[in-house]
N, C-alpha and C. Protein backbone atom coordinates (compact mmCIF):
# COMPACT_ATOMS: atom_id res chain seq x y z
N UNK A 1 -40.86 52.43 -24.16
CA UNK A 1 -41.28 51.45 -23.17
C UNK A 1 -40.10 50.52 -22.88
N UNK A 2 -39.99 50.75 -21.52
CA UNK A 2 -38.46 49.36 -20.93
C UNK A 2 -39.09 47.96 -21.32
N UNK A 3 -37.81 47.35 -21.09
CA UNK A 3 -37.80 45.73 -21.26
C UNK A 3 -39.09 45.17 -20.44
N UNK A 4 -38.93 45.99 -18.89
CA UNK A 4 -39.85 45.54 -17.77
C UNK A 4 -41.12 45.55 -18.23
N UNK A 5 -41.72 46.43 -18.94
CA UNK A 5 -43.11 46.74 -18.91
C UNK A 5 -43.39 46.05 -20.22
N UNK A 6 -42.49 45.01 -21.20
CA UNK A 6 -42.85 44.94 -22.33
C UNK A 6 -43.01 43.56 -21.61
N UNK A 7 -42.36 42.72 -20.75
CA UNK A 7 -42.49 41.69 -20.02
C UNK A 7 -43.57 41.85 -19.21
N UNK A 8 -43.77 42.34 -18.53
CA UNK A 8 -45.20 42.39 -17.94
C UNK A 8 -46.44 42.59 -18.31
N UNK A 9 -46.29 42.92 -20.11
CA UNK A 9 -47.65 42.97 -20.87
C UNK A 9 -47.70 41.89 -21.52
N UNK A 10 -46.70 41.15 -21.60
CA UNK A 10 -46.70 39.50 -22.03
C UNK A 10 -46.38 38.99 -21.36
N UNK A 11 -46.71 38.92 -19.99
CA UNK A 11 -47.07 38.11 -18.98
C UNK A 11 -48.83 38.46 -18.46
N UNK A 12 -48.97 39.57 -18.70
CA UNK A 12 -50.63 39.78 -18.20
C UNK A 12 -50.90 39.09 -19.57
N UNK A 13 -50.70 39.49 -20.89
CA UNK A 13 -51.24 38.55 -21.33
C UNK A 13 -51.69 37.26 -21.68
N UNK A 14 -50.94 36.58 -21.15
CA UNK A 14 -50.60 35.04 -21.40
C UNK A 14 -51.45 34.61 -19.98
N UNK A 15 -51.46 35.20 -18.91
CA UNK A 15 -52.05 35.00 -17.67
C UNK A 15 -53.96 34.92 -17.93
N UNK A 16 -54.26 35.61 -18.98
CA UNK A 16 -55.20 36.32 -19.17
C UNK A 16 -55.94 35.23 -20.16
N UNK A 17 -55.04 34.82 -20.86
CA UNK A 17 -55.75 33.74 -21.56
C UNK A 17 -55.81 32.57 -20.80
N UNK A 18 -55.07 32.53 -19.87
CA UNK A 18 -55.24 30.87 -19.65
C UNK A 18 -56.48 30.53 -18.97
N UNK A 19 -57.02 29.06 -19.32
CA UNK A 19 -58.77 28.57 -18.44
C UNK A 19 -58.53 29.22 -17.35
N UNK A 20 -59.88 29.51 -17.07
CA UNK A 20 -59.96 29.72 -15.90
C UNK A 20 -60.16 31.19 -15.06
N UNK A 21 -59.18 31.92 -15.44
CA UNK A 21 -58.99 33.20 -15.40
C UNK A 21 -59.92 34.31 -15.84
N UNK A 22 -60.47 34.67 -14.80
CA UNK A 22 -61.73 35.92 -14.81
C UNK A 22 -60.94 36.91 -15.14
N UNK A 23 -59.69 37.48 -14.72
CA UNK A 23 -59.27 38.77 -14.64
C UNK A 23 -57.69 38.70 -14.11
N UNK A 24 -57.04 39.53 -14.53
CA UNK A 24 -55.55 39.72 -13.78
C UNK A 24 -56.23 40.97 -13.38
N UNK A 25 -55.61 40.67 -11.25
CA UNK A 25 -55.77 41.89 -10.92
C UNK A 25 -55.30 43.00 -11.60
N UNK A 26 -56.31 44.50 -10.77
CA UNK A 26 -55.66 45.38 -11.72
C UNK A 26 -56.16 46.01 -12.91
N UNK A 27 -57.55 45.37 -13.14
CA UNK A 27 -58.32 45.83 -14.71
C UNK A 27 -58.76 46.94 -15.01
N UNK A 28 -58.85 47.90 -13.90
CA UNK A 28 -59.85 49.20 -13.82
C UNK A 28 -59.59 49.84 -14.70
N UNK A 29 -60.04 50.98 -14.90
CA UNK A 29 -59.57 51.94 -15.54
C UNK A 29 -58.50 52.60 -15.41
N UNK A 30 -58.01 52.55 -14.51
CA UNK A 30 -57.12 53.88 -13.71
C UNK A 30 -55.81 53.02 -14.18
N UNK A 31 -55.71 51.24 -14.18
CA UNK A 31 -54.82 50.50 -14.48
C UNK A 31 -54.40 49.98 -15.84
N UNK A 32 -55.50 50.25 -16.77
CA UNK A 32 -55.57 50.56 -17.93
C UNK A 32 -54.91 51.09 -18.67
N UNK A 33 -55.09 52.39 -18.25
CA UNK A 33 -54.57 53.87 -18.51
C UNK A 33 -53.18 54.01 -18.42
N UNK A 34 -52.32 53.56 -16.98
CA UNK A 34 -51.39 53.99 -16.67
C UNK A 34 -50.30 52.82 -17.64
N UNK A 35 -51.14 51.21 -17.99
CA UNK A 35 -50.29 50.30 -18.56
C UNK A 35 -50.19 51.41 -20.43
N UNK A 36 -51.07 51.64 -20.28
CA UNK A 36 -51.28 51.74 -22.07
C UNK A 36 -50.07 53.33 -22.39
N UNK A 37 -49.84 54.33 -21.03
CA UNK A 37 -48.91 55.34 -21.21
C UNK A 37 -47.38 54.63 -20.76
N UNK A 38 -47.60 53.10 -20.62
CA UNK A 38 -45.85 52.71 -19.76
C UNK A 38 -45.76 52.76 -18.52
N UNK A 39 -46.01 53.40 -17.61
CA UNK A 39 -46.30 53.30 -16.87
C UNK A 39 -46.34 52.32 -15.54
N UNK A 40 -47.57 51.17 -15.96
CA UNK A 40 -47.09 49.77 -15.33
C UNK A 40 -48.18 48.96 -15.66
N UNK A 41 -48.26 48.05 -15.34
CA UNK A 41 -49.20 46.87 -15.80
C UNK A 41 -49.76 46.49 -14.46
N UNK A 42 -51.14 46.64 -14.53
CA UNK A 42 -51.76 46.22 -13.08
C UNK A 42 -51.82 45.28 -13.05
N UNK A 43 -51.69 44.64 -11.55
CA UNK A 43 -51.39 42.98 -11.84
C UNK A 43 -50.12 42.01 -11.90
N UNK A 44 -49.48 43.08 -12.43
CA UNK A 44 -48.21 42.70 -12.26
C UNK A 44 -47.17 43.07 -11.67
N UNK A 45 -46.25 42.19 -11.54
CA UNK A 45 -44.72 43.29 -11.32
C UNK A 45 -43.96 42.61 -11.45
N UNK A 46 -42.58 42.92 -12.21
CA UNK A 46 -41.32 42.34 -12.74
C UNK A 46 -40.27 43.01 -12.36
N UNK A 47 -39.48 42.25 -11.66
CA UNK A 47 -38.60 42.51 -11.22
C UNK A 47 -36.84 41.82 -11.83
N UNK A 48 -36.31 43.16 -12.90
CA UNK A 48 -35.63 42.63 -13.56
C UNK A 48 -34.23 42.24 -13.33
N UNK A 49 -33.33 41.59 -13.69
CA UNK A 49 -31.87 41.20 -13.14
C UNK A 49 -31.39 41.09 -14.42
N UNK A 50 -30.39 39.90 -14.22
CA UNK A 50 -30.27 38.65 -13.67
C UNK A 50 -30.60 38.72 -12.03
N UNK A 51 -31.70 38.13 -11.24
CA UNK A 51 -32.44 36.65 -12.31
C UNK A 51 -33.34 37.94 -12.05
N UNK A 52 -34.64 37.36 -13.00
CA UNK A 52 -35.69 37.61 -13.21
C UNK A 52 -36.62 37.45 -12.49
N UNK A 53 -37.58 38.39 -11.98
CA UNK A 53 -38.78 37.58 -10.49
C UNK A 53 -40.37 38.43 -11.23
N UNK A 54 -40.95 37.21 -11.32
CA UNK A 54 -42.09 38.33 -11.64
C UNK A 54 -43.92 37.50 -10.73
N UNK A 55 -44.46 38.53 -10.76
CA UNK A 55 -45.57 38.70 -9.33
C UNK A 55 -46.43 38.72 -10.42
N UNK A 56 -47.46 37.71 -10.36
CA UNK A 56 -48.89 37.79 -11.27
C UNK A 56 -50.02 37.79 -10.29
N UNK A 57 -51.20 38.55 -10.23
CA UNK A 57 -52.34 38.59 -9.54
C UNK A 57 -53.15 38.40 -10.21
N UNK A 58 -54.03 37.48 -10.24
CA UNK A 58 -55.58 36.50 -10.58
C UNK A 58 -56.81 36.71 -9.59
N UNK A 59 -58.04 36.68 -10.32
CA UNK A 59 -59.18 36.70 -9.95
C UNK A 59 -59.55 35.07 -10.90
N UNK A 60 -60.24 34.71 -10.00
CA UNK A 60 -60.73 33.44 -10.82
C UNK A 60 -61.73 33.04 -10.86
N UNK A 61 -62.44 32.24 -12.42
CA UNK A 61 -63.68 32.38 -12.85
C UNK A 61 -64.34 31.40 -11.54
N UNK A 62 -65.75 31.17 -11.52
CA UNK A 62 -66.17 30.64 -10.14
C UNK A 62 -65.83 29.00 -10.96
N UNK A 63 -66.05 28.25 -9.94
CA UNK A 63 -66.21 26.56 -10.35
C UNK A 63 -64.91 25.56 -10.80
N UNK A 64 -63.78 26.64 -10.88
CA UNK A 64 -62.08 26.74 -11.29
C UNK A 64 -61.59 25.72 -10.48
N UNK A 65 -60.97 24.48 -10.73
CA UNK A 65 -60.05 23.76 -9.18
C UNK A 65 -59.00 25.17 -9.48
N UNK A 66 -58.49 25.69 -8.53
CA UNK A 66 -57.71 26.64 -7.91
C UNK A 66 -56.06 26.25 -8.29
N UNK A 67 -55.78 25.34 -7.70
CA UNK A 67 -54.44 24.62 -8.06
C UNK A 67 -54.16 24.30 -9.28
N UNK A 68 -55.30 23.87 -9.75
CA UNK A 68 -54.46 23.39 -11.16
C UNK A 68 -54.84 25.13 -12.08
N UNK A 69 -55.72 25.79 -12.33
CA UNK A 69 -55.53 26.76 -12.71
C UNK A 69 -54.20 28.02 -12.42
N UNK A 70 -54.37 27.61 -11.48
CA UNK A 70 -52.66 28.68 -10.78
C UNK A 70 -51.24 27.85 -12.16
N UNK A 71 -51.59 26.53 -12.00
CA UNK A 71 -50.41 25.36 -12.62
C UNK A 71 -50.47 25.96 -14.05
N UNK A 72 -51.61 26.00 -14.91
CA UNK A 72 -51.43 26.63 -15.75
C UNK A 72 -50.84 27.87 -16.35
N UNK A 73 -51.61 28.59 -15.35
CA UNK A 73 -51.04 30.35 -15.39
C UNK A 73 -49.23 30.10 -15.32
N UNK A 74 -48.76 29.47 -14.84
CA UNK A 74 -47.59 29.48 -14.03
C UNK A 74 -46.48 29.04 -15.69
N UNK A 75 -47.51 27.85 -15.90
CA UNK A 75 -46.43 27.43 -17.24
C UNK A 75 -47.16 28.29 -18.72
N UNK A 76 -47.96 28.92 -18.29
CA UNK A 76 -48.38 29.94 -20.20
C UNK A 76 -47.31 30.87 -19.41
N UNK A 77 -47.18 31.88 -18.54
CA UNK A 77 -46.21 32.58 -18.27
C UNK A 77 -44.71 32.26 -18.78
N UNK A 78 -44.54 31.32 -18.42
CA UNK A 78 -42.84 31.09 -18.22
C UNK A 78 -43.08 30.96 -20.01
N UNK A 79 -43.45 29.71 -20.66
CA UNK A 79 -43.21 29.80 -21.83
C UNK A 79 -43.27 31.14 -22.96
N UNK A 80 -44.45 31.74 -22.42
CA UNK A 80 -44.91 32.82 -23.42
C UNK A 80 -43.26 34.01 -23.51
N UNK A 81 -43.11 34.14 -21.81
CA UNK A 81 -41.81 35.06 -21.92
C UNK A 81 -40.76 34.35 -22.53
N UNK A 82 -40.63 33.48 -22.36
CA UNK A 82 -39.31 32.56 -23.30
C UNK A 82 -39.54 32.70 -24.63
N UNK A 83 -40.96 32.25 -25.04
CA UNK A 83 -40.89 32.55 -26.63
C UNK A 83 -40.51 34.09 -26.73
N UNK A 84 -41.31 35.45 -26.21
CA UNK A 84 -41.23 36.16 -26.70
C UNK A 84 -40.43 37.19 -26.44
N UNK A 85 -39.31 36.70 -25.22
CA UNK A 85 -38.35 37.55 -25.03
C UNK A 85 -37.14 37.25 -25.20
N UNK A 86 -36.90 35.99 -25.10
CA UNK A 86 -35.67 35.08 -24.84
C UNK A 86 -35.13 34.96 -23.45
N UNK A 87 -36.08 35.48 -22.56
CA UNK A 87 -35.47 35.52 -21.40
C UNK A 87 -36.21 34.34 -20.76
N UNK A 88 -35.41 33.81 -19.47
CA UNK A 88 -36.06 32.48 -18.72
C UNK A 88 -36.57 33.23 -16.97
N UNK A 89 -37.99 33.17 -16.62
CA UNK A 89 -37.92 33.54 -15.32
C UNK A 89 -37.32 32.93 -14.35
N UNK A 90 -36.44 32.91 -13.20
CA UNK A 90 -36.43 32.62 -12.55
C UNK A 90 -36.90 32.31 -11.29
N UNK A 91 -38.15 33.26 -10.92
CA UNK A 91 -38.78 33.35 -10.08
C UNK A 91 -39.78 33.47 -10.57
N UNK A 92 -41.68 33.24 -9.88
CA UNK A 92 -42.72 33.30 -10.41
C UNK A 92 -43.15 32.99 -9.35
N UNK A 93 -44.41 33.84 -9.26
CA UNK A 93 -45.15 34.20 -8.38
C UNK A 93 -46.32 34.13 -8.58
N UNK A 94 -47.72 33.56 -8.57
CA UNK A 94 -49.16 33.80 -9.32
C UNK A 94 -50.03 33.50 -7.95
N UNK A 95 -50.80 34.67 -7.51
CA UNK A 95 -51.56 35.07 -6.19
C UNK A 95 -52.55 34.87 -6.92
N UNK A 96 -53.60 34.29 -6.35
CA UNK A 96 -55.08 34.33 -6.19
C UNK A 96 -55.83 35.34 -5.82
N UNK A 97 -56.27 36.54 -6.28
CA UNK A 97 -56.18 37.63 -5.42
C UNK A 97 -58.06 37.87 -4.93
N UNK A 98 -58.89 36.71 -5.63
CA UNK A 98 -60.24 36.62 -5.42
C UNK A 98 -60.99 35.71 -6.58
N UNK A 99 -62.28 35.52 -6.44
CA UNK A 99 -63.03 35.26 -6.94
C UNK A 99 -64.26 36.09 -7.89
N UNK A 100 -64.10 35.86 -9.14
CA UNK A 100 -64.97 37.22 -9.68
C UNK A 100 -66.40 36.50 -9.89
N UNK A 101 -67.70 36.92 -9.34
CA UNK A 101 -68.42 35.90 -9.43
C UNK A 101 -69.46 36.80 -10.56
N UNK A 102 -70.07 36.49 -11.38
CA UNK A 102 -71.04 36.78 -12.51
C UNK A 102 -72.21 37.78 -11.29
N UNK A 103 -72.92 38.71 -12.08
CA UNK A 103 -74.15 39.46 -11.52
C UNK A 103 -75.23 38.99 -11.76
N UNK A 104 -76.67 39.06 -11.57
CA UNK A 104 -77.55 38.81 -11.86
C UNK A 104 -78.87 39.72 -11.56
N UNK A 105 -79.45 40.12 -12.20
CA UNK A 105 -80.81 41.03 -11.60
C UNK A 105 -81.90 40.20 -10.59
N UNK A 106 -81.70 38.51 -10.72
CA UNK A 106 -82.41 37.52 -9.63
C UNK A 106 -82.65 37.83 -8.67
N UNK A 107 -83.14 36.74 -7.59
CA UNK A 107 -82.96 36.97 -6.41
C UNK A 107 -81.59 36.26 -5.83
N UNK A 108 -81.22 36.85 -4.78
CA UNK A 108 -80.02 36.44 -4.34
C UNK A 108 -80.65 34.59 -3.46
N UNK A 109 -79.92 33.75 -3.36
CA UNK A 109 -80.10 32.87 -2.72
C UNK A 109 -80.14 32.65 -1.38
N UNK A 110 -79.58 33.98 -0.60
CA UNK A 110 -79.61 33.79 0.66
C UNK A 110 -80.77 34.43 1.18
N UNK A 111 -82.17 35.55 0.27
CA UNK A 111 -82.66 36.35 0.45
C UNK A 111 -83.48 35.64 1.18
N UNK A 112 -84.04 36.22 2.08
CA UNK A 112 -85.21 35.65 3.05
C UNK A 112 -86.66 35.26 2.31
N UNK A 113 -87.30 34.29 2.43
CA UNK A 113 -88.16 33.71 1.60
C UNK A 113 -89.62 34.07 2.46
């Protein structure tokens, strides 16, 4: 496994923990699969140098202020790769890529009464 893909699994991860965060795009199966053979990390993409640019995609839990959750993601990223690579990003990128909202067997709220 390259440098790239070892950075982009400690960046999905660190993305993944922070409040807020339903999901880094990218979770399926099919994205799963292809991170766990090397492959690539859904959700992400790193683009390596000097400098460093890396692309994070988020789904976010409902009720989230938006901004400051992005603020977070933005600084567990940068630090987590510093601790665990020694490298500093230079670039950072964290897209909103939706809202993941919970299911319910209920009735929907808009259903006609």
């Amino acid at each position: 496994m390259d440098s790239k893909t070892k950075i982009a699994g400690v960046v999905r991860a660190a993305a993944r923990a922070s409040y807020g965060v339903a999901a880094v795009a990218g979770e399926g199966w099919h994205e799963r699969l292809a991170a766990r053979v090397g492959i690539e990390v859904g959700g992400v993409k790193v683009h390596g140098g000097p400098p460093l640019r890396v692309e994070v995609n988020i789904h976010l839990a409902p009720g989230v202020p938006a901004g400051q959750v992005v603020a977070n993601v933005a600084e567990a990223v940068r630090y987590t790769v510093q601790r665990d690579s020694g490298r500093t990003i230079d670039e950072l990128r964290v897209t909103v890529d939706g809202m993941t909202m919970p299911t319910s067997d209920g009735p929907r709220p808009d259903a006609a009464r």
